[in-house]
PDB file of N, CA and C in Angstrom:
ATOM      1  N   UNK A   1     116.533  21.315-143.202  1.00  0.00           N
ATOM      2  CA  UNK A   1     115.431  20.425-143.462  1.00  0.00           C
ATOM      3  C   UNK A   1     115.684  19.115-142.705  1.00  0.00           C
ATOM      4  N   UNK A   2     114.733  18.739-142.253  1.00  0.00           N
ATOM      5  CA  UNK A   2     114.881  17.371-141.655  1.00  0.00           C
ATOM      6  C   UNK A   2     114.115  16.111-142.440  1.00  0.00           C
ATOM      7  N   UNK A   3     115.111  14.952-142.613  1.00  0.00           N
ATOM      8  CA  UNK A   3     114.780  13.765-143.210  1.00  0.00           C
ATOM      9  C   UNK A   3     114.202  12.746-142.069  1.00  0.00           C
ATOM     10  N   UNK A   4     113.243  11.675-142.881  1.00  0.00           N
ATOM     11  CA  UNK A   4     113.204  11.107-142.228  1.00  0.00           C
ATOM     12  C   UNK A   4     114.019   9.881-141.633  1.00  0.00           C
ATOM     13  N   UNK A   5     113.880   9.551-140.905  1.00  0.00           N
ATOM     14  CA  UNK A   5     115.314   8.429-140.378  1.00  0.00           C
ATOM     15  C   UNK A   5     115.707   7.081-141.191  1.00  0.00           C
ATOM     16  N   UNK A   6     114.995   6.542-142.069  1.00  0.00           N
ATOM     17  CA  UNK A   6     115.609   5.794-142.947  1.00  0.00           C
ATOM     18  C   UNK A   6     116.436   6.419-144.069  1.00  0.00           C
ATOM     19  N   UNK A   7     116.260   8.042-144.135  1.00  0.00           N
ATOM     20  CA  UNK A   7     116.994   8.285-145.058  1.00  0.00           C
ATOM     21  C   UNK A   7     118.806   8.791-144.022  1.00  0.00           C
ATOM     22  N   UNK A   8     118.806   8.488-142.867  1.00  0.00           N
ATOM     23  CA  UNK A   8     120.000   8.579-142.208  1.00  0.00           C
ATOM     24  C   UNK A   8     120.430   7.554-141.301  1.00  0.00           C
ATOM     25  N   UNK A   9     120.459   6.693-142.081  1.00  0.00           N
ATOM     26  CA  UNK A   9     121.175   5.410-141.800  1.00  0.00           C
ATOM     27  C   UNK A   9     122.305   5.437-142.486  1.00  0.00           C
ATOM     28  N   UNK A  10     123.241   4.717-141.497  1.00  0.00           N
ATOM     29  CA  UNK A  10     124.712   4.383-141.578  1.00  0.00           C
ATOM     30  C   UNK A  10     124.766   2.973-142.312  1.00  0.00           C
ATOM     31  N   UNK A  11     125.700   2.934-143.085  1.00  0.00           N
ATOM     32  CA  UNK A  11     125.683   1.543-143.772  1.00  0.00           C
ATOM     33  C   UNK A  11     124.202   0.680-144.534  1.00  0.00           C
ATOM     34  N   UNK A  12     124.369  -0.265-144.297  1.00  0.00           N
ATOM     35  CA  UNK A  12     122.891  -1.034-145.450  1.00  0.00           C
ATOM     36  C   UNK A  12     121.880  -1.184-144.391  1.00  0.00           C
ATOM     37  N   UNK A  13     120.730  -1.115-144.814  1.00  0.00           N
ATOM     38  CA  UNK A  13     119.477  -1.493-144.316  1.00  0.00           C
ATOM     39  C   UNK A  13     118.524  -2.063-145.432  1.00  0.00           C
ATOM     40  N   UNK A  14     118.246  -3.139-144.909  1.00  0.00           N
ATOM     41  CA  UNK A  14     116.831  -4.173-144.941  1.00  0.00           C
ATOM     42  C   UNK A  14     115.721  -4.154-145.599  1.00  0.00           C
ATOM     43  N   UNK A  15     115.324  -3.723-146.410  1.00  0.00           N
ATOM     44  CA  UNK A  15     113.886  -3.638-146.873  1.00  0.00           C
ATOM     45  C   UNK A  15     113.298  -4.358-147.592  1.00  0.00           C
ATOM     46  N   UNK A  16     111.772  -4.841-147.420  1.00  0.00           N
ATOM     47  CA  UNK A  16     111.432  -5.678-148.000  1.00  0.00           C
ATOM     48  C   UNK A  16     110.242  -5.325-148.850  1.00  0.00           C
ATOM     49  N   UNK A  17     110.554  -5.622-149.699  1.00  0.00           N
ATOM     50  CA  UNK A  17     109.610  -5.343-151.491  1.00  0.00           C
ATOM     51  C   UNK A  17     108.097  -6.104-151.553  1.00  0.00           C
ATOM     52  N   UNK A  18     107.425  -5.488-150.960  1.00  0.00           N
ATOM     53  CA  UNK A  18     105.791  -6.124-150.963  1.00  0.00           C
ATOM     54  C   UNK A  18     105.958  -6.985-149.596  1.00  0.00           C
ATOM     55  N   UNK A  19     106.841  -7.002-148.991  1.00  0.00           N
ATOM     56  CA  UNK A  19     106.747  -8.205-147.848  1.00  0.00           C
ATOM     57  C   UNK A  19     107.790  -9.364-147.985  1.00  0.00           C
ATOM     58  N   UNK A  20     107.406 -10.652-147.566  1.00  0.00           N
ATOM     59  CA  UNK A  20     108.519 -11.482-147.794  1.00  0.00           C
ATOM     60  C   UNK A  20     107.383 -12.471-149.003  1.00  0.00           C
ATOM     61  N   UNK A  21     107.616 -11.890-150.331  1.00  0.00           N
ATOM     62  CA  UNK A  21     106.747 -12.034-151.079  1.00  0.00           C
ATOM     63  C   UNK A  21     107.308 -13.513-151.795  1.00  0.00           C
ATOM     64  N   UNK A  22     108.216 -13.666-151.372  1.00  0.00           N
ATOM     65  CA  UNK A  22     109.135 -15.421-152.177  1.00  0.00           C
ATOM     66  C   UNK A  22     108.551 -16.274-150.663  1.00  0.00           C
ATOM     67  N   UNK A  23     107.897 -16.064-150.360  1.00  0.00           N
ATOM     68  CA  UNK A  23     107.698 -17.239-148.813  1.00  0.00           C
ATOM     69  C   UNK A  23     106.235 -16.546-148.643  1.00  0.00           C
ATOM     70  N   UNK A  24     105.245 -15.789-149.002  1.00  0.00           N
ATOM     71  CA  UNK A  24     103.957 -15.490-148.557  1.00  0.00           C
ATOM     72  C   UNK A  24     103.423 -14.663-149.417  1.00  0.00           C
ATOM     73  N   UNK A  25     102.301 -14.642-150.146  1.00  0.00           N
ATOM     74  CA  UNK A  25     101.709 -13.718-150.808  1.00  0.00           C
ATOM     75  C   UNK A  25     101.776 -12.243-150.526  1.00  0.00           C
ATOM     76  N   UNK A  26     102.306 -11.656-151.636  1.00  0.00           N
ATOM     77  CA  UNK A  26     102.823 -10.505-150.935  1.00  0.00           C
ATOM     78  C   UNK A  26     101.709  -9.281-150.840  1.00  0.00           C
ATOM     79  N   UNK A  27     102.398  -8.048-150.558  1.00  0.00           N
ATOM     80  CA  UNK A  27     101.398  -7.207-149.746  1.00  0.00           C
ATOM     81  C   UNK A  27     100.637  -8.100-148.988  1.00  0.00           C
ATOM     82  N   UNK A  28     100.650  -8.794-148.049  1.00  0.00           N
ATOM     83  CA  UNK A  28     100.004  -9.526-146.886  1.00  0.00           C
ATOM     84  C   UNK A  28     100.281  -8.965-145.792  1.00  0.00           C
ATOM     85  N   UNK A  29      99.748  -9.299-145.162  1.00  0.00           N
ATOM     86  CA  UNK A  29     100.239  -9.090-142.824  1.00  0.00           C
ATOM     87  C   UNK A  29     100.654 -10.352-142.760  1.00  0.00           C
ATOM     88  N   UNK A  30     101.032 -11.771-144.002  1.00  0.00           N
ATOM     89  CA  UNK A  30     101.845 -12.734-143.789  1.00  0.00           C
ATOM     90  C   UNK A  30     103.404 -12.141-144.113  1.00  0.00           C
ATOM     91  N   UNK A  31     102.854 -12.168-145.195  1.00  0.00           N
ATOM     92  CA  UNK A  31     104.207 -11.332-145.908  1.00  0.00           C
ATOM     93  C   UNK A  31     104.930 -10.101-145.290  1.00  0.00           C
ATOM     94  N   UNK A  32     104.520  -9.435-144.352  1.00  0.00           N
ATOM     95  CA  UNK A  32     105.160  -8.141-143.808  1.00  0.00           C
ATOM     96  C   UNK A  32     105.689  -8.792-142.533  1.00  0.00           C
ATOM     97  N   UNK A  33     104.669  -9.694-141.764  1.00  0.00           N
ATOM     98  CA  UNK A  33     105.160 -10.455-140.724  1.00  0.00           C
ATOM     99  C   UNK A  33     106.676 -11.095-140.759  1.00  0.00           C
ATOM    100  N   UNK A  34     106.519 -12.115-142.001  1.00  0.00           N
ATOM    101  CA  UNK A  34     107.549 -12.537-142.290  1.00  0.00           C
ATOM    102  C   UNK A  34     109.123 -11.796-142.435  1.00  0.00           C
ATOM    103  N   UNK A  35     108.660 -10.697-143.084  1.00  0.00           N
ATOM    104  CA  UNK A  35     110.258  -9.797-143.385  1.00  0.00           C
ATOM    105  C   UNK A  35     110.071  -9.261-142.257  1.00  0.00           C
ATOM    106  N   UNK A  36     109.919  -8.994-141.291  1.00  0.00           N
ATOM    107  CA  UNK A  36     110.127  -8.703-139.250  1.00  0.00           C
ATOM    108  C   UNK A  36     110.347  -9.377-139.149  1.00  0.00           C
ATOM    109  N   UNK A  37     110.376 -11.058-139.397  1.00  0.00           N
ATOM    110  CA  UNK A  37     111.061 -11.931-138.630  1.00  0.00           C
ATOM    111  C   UNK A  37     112.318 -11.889-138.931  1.00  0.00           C
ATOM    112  N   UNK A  38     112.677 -11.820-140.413  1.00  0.00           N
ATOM    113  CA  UNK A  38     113.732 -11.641-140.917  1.00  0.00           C
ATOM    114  C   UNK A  38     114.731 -10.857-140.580  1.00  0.00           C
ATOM    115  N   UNK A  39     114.396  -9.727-140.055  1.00  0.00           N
ATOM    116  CA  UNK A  39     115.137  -8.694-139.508  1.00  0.00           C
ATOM    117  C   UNK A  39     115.023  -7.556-140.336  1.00  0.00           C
ATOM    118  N   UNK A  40     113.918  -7.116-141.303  1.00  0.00           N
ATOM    119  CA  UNK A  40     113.692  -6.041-141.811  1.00  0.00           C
ATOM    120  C   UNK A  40     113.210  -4.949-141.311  1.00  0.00           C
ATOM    121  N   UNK A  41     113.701  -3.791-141.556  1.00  0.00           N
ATOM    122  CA  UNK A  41     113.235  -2.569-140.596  1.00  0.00           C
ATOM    123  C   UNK A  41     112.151  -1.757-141.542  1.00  0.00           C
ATOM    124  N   UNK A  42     112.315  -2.201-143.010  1.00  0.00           N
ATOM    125  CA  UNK A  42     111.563  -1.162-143.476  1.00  0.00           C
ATOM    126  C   UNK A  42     110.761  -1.984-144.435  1.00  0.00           C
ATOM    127  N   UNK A  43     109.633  -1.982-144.601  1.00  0.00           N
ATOM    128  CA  UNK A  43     108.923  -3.088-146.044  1.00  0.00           C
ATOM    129  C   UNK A  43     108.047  -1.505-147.125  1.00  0.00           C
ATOM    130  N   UNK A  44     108.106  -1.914-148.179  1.00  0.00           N
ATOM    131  CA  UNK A  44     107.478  -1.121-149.318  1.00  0.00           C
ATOM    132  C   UNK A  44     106.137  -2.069-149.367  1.00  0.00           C
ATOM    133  N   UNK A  45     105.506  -1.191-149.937  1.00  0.00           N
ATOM    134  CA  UNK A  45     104.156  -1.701-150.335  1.00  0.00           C
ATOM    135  C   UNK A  45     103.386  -0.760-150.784  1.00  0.00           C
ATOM    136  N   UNK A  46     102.210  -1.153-151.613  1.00  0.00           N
ATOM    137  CA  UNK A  46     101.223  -0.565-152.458  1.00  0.00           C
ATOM    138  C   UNK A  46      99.882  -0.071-152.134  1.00  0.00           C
ATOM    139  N   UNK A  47     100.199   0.866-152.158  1.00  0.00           N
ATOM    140  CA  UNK A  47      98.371   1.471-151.489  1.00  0.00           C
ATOM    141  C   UNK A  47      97.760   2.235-152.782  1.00  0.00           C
ATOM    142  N   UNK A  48      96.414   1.678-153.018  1.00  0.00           N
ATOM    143  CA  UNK A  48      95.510   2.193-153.505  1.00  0.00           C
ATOM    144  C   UNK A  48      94.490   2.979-153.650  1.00  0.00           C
ATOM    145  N   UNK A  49      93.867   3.294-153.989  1.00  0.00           N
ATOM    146  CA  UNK A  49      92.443   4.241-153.819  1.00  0.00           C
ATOM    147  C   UNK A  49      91.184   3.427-154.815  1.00  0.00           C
ATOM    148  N   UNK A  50      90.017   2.983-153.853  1.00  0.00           N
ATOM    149  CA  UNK A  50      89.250   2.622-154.691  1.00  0.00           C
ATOM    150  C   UNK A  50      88.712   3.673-155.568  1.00  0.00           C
ATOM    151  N   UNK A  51      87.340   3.136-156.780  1.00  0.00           N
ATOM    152  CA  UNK A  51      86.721   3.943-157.324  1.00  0.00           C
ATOM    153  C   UNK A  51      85.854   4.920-156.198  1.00  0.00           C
ATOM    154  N   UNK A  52      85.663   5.023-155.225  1.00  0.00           N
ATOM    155  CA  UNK A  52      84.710   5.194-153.935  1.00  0.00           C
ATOM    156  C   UNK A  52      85.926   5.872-152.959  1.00  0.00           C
ATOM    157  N   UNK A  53      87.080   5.832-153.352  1.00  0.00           N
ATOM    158  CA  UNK A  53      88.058   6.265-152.352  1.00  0.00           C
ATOM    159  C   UNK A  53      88.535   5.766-151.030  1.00  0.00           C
ATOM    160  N   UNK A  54      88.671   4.611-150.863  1.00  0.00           N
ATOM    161  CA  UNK A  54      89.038   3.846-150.162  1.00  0.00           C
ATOM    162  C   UNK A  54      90.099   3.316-150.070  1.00  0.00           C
ATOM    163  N   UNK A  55      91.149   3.035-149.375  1.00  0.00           N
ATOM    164  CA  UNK A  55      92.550   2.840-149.561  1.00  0.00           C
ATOM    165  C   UNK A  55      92.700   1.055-149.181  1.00  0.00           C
ATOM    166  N   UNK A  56      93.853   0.903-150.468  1.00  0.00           N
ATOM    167  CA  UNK A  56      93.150  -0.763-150.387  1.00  0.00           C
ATOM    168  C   UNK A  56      95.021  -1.165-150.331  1.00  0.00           C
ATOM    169  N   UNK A  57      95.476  -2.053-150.009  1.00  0.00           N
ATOM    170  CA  UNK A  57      97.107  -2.789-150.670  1.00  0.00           C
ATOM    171  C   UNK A  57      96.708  -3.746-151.458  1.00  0.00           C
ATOM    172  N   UNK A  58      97.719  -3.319-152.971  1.00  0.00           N
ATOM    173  CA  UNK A  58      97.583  -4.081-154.196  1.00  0.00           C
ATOM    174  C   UNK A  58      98.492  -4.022-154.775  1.00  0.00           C
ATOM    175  N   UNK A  59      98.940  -4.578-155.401  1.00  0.00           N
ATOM    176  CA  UNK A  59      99.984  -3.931-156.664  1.00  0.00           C
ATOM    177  C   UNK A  59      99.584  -4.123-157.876  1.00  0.00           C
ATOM    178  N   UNK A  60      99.172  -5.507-158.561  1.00  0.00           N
ATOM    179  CA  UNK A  60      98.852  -5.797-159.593  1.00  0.00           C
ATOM    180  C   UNK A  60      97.872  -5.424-160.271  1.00  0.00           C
ATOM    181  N   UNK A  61      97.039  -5.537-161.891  1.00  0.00           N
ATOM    182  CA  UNK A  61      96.173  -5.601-162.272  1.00  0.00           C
ATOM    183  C   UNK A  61      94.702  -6.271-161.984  1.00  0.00           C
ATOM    184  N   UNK A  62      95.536  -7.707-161.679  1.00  0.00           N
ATOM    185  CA  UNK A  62      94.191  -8.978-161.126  1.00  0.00           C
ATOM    186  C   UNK A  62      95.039  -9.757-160.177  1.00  0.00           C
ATOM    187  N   UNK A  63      94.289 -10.648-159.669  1.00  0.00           N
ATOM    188  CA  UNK A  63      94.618 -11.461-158.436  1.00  0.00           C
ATOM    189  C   UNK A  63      95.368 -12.346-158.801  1.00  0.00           C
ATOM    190  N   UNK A  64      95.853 -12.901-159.996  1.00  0.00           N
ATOM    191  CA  UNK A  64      96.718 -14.130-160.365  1.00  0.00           C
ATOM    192  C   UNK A  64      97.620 -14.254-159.650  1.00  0.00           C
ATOM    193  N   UNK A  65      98.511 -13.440-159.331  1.00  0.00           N
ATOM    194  CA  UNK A  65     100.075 -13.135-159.147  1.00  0.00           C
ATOM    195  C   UNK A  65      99.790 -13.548-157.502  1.00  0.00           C
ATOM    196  N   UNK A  66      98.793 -13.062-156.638  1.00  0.00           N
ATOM    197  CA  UNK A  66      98.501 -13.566-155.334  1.00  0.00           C
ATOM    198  C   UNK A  66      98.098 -14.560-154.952  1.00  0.00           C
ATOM    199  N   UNK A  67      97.549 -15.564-155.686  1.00  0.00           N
ATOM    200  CA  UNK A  67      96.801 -16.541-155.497  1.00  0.00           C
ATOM    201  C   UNK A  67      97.868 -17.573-155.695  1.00  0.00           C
ATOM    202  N   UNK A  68      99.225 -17.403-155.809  1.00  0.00           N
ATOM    203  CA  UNK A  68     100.136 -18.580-156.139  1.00  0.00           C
ATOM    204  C   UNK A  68     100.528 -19.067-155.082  1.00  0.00           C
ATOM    205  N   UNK A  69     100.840 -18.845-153.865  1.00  0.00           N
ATOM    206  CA  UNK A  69     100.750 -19.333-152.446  1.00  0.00           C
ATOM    207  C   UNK A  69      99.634 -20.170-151.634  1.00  0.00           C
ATOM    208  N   UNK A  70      98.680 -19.999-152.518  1.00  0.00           N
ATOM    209  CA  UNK A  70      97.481 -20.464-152.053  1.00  0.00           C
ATOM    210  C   UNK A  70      97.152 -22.120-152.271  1.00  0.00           C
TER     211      UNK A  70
END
């Protein structure tokens, strides 16, 4: 079986949890930008499905938690 290549890495690797979500609202293209600058190779993030089926990045319930950068 073949893995994919983050799962065959040597030693530690980088990843960033919603983005660089302590410096930019996370799940952003600020926030993902940011952890690439950083030197992250891999970022997690949240994809959704609307009611209509549409794929959206979110994580939360409501917008509070995003709007604190603002």
């Amino acid at each position: 079986m073949e893995y994919h290549s983050y799962l065959q890495q040597q030693g530690i690797s980088i990843s960033a949890h919603r983005g660089g979500s302590l410096e930019a609202p996370e799940n952003t293209l600020e926030a993902f930008k940011y952890s690439l600058d950083l030197g992250c190779k891999y970022i997690e993030t949240d994809v959704q499905l609307s009611s209509d089926g549409i794929p959206y990045i979110f994580h939360d319930d409501d917008l509070k938690l995003s709007l604190i950068h603002i």
